[in-house]
PDB file of N, CA and C in Angstrom:
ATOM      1  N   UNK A   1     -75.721 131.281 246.101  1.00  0.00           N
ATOM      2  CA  UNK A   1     -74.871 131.499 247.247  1.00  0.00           C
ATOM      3  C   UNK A   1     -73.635 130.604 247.193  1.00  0.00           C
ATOM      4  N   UNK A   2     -73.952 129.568 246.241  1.00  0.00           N
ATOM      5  CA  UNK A   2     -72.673 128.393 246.552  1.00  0.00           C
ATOM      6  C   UNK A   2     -71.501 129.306 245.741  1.00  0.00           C
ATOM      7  N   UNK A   3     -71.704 129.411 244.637  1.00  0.00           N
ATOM      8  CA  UNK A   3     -70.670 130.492 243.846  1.00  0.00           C
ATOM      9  C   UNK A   3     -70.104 131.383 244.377  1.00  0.00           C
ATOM     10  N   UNK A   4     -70.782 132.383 245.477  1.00  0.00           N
ATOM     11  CA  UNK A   4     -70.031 133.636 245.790  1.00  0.00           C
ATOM     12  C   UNK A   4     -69.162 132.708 246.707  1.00  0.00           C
ATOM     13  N   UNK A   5     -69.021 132.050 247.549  1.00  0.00           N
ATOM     14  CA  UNK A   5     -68.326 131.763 248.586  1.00  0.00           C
ATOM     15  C   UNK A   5     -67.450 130.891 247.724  1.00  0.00           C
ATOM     16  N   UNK A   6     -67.738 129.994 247.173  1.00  0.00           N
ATOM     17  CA  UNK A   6     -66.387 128.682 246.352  1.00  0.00           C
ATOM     18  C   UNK A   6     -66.068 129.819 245.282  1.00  0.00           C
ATOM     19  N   UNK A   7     -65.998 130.506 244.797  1.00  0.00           N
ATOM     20  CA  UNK A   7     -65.142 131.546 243.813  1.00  0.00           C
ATOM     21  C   UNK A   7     -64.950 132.904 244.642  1.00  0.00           C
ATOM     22  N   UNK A   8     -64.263 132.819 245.786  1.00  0.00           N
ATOM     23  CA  UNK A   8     -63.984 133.760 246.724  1.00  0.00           C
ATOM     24  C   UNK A   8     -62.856 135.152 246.012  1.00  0.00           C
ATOM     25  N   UNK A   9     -62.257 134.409 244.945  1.00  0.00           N
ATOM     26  CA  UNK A   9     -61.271 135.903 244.495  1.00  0.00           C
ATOM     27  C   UNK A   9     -62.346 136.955 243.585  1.00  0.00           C
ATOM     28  N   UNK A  10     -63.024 136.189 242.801  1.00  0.00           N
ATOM     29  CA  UNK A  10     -64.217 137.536 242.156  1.00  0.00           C
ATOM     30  C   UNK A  10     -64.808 138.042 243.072  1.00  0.00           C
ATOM     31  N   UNK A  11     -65.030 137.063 244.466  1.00  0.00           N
ATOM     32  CA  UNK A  11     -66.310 138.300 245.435  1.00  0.00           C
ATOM     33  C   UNK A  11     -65.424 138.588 246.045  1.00  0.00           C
ATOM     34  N   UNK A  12     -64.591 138.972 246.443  1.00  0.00           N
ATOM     35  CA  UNK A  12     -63.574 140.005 246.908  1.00  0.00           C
ATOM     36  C   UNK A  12     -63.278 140.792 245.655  1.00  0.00           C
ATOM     37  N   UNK A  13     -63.289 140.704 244.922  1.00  0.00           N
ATOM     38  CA  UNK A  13     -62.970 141.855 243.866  1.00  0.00           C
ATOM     39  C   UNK A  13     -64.009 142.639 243.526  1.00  0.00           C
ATOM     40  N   UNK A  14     -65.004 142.020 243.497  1.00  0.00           N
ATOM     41  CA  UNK A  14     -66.696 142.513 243.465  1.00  0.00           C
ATOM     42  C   UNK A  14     -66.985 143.177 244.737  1.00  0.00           C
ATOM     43  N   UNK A  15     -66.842 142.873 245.269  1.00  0.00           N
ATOM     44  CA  UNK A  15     -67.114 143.503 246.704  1.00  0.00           C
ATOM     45  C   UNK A  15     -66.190 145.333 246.589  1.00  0.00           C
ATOM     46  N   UNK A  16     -64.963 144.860 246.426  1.00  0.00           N
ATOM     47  CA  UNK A  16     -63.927 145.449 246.303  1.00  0.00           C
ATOM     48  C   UNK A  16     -64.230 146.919 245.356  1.00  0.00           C
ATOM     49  N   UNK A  17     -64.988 146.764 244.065  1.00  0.00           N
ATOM     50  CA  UNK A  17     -64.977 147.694 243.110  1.00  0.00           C
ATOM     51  C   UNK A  17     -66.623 148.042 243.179  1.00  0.00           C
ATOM     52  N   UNK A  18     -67.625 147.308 244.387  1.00  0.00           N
ATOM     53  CA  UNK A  18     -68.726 147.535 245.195  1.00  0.00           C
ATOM     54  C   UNK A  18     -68.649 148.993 245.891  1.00  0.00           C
ATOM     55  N   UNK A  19     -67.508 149.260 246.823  1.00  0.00           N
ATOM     56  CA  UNK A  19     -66.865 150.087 247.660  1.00  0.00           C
ATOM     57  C   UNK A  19     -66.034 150.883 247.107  1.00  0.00           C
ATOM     58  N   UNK A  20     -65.200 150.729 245.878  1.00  0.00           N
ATOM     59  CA  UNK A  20     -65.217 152.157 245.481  1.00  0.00           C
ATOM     60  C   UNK A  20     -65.851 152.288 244.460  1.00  0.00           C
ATOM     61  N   UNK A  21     -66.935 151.956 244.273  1.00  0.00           N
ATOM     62  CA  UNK A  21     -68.608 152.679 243.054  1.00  0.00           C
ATOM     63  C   UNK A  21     -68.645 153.854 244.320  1.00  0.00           C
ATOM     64  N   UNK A  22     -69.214 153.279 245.770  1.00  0.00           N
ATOM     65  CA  UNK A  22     -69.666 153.581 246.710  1.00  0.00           C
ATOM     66  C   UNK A  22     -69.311 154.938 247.040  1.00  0.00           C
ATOM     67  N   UNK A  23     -68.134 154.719 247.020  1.00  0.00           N
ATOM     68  CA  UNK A  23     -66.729 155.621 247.867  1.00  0.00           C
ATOM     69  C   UNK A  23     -66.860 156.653 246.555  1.00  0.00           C
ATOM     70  N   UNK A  24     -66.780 156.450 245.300  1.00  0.00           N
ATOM     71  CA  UNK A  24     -67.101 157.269 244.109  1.00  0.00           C
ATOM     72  C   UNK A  24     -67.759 158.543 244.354  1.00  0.00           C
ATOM     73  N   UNK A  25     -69.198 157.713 244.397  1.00  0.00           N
ATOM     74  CA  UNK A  25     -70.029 158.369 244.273  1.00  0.00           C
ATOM     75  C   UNK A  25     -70.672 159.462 245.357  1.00  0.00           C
ATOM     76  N   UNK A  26     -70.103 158.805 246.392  1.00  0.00           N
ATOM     77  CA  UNK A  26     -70.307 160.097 247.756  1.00  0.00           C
ATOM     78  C   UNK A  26     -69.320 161.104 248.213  1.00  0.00           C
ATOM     79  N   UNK A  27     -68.085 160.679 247.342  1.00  0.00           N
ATOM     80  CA  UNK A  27     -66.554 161.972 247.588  1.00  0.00           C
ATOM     81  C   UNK A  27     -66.351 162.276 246.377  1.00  0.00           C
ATOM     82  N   UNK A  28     -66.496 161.759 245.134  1.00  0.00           N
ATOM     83  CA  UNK A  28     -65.944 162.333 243.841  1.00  0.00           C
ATOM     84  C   UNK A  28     -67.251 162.962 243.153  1.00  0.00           C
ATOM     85  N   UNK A  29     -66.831 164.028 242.472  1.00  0.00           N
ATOM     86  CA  UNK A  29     -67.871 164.295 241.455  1.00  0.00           C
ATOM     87  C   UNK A  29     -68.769 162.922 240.207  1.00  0.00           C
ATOM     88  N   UNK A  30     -69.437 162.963 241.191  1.00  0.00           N
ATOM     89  CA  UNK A  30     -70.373 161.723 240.429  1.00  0.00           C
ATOM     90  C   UNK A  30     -70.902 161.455 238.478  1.00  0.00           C
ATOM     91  N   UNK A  31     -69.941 161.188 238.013  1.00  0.00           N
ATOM     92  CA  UNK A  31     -70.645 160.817 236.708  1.00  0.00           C
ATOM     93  C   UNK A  31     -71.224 159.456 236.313  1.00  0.00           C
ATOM     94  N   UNK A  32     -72.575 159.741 236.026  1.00  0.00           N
ATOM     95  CA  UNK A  32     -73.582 159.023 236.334  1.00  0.00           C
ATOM     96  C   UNK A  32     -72.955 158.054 235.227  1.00  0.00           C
ATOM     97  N   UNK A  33     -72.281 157.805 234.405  1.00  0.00           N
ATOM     98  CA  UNK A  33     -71.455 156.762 233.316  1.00  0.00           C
ATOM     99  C   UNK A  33     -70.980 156.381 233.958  1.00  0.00           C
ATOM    100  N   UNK A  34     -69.714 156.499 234.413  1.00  0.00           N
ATOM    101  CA  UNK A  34     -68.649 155.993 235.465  1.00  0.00           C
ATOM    102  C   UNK A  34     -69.376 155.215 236.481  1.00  0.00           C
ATOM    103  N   UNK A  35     -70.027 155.866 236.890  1.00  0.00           N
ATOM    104  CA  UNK A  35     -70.402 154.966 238.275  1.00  0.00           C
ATOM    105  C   UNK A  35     -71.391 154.001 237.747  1.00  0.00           C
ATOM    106  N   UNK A  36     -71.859 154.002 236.642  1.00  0.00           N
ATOM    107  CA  UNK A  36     -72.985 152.517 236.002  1.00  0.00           C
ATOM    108  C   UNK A  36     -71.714 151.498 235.707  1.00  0.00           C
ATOM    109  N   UNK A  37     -71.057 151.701 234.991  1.00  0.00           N
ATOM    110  CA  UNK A  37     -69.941 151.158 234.711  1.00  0.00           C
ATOM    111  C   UNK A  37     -69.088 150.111 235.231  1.00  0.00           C
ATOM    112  N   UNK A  38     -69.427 150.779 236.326  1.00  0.00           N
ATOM    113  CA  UNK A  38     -68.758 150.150 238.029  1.00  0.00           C
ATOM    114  C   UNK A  38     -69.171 149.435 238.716  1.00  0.00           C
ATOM    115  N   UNK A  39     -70.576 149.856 239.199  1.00  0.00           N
ATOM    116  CA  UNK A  39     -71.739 149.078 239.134  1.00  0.00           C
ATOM    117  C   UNK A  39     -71.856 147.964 238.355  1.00  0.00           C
ATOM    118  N   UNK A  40     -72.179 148.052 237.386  1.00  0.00           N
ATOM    119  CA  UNK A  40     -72.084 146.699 236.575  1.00  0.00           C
ATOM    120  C   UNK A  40     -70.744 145.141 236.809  1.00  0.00           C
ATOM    121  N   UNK A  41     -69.864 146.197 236.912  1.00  0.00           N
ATOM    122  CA  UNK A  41     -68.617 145.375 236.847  1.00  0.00           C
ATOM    123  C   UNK A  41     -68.644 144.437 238.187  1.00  0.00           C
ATOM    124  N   UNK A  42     -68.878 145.375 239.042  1.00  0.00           N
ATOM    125  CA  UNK A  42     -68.918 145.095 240.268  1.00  0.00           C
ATOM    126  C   UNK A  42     -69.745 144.240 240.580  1.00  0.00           C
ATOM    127  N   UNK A  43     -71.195 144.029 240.190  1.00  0.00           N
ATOM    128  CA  UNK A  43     -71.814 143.193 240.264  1.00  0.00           C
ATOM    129  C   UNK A  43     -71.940 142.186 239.388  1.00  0.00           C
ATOM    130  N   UNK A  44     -71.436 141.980 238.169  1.00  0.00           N
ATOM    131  CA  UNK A  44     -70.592 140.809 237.595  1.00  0.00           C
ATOM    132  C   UNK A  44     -69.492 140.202 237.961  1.00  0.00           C
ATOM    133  N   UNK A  45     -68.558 140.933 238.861  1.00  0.00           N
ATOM    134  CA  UNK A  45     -67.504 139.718 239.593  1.00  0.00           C
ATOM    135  C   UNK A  45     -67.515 139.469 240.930  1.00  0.00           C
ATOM    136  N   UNK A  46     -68.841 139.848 241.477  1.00  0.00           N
ATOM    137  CA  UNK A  46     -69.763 139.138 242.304  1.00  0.00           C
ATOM    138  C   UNK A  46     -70.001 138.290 242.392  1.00  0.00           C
ATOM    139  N   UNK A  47     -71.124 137.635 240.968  1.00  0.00           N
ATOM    140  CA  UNK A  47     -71.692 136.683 241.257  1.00  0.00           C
ATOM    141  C   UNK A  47     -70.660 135.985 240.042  1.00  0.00           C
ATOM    142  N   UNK A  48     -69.501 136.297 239.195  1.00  0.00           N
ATOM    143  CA  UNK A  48     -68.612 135.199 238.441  1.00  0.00           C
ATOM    144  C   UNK A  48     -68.079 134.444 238.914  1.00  0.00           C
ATOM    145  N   UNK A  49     -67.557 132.867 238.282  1.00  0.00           N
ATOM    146  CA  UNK A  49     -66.761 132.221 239.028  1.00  0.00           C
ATOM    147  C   UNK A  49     -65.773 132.712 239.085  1.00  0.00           C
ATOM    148  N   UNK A  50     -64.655 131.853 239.777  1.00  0.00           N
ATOM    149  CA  UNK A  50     -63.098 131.917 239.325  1.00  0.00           C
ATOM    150  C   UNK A  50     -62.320 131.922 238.538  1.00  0.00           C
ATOM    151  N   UNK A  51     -63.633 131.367 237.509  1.00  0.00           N
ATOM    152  CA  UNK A  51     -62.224 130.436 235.911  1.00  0.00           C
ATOM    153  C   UNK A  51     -61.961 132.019 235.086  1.00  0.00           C
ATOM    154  N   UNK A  52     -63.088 132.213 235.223  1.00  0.00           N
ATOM    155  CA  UNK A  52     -62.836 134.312 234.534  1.00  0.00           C
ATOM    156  C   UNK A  52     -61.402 134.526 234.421  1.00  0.00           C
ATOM    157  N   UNK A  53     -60.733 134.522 235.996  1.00  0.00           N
ATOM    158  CA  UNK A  53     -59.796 135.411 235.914  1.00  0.00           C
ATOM    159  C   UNK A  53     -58.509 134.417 235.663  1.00  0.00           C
ATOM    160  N   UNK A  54     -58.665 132.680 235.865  1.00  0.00           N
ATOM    161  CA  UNK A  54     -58.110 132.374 234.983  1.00  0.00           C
ATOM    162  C   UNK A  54     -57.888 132.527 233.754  1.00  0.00           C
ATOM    163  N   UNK A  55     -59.187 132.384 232.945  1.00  0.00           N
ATOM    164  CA  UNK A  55     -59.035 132.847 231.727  1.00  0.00           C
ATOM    165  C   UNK A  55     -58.617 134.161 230.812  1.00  0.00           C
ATOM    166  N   UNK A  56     -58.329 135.408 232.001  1.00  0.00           N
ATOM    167  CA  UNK A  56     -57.781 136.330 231.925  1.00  0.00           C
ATOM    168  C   UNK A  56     -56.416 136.505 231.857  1.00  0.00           C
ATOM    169  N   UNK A  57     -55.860 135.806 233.155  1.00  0.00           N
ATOM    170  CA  UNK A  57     -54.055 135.558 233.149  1.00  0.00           C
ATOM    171  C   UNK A  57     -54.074 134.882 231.531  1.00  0.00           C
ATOM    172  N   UNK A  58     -54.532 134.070 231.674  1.00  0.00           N
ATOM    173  CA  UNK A  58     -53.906 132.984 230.141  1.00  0.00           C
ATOM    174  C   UNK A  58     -53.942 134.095 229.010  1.00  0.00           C
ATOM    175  N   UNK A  59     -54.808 134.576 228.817  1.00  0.00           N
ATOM    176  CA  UNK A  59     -55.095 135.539 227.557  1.00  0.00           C
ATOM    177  C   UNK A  59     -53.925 136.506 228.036  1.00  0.00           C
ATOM    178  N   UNK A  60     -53.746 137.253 229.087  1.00  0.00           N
ATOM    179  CA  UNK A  60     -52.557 137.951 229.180  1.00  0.00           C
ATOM    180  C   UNK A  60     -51.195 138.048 228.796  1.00  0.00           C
ATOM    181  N   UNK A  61     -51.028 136.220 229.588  1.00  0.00           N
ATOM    182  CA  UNK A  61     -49.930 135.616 229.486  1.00  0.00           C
ATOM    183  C   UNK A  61     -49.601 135.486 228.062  1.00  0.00           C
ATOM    184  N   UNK A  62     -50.827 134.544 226.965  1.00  0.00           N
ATOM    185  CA  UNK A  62     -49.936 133.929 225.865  1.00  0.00           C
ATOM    186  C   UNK A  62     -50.088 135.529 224.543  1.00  0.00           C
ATOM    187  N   UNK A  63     -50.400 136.395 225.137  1.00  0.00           N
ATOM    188  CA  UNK A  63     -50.664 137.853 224.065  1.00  0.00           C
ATOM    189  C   UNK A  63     -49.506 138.642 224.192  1.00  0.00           C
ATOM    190  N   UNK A  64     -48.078 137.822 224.494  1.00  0.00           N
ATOM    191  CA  UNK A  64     -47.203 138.975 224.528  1.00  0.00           C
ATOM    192  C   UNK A  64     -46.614 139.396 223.373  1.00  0.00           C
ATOM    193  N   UNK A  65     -46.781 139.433 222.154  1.00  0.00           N
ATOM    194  CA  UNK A  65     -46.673 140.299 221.396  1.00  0.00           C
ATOM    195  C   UNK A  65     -47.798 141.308 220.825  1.00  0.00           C
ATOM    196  N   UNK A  66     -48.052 141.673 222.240  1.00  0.00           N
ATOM    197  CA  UNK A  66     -49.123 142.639 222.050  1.00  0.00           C
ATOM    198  C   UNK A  66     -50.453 142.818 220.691  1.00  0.00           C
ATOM    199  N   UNK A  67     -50.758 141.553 220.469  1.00  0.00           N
ATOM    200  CA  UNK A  67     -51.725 141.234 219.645  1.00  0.00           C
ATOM    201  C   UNK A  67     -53.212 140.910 219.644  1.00  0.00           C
ATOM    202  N   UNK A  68     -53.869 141.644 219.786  1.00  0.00           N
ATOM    203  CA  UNK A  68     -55.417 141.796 220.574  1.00  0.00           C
ATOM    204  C   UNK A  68     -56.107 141.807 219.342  1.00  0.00           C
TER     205      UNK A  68
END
């Protein structure tokens, strides 16, 4: 519990991609891939910290010559 609340931008984003799995799966034609997918994600930046999406900008940031 200490994590979801002190890394508040993943559980808003988790929460966030929680609600449209949700929203998915009861108005869109449901593919049972897609919506695991989502699911998953969703409940990995749930319970992730914060540094994630630090460590995301940085990788963004220093990859600008599009080199992956």
């Amino acid at each position: 519990m200490k994590n979801i609340v002190a890394g508040w931008k993943t559980t808003l984003l988790g929460l966030l991609i929680l609600a449209i799995d949700i929203y998915y799966l009861l108005e869109k034609d449901a593919e049972i891939f897609k919506f695991s997918v989502l699911l998953i994600l969703g409940i990995g930046f749930l319970f992730a910290p914060d540094s994630i999406i630090e460590g995301l900008r940085s990788v963004i940031k220093n990859n600008k010559d599009k080199k992956f």
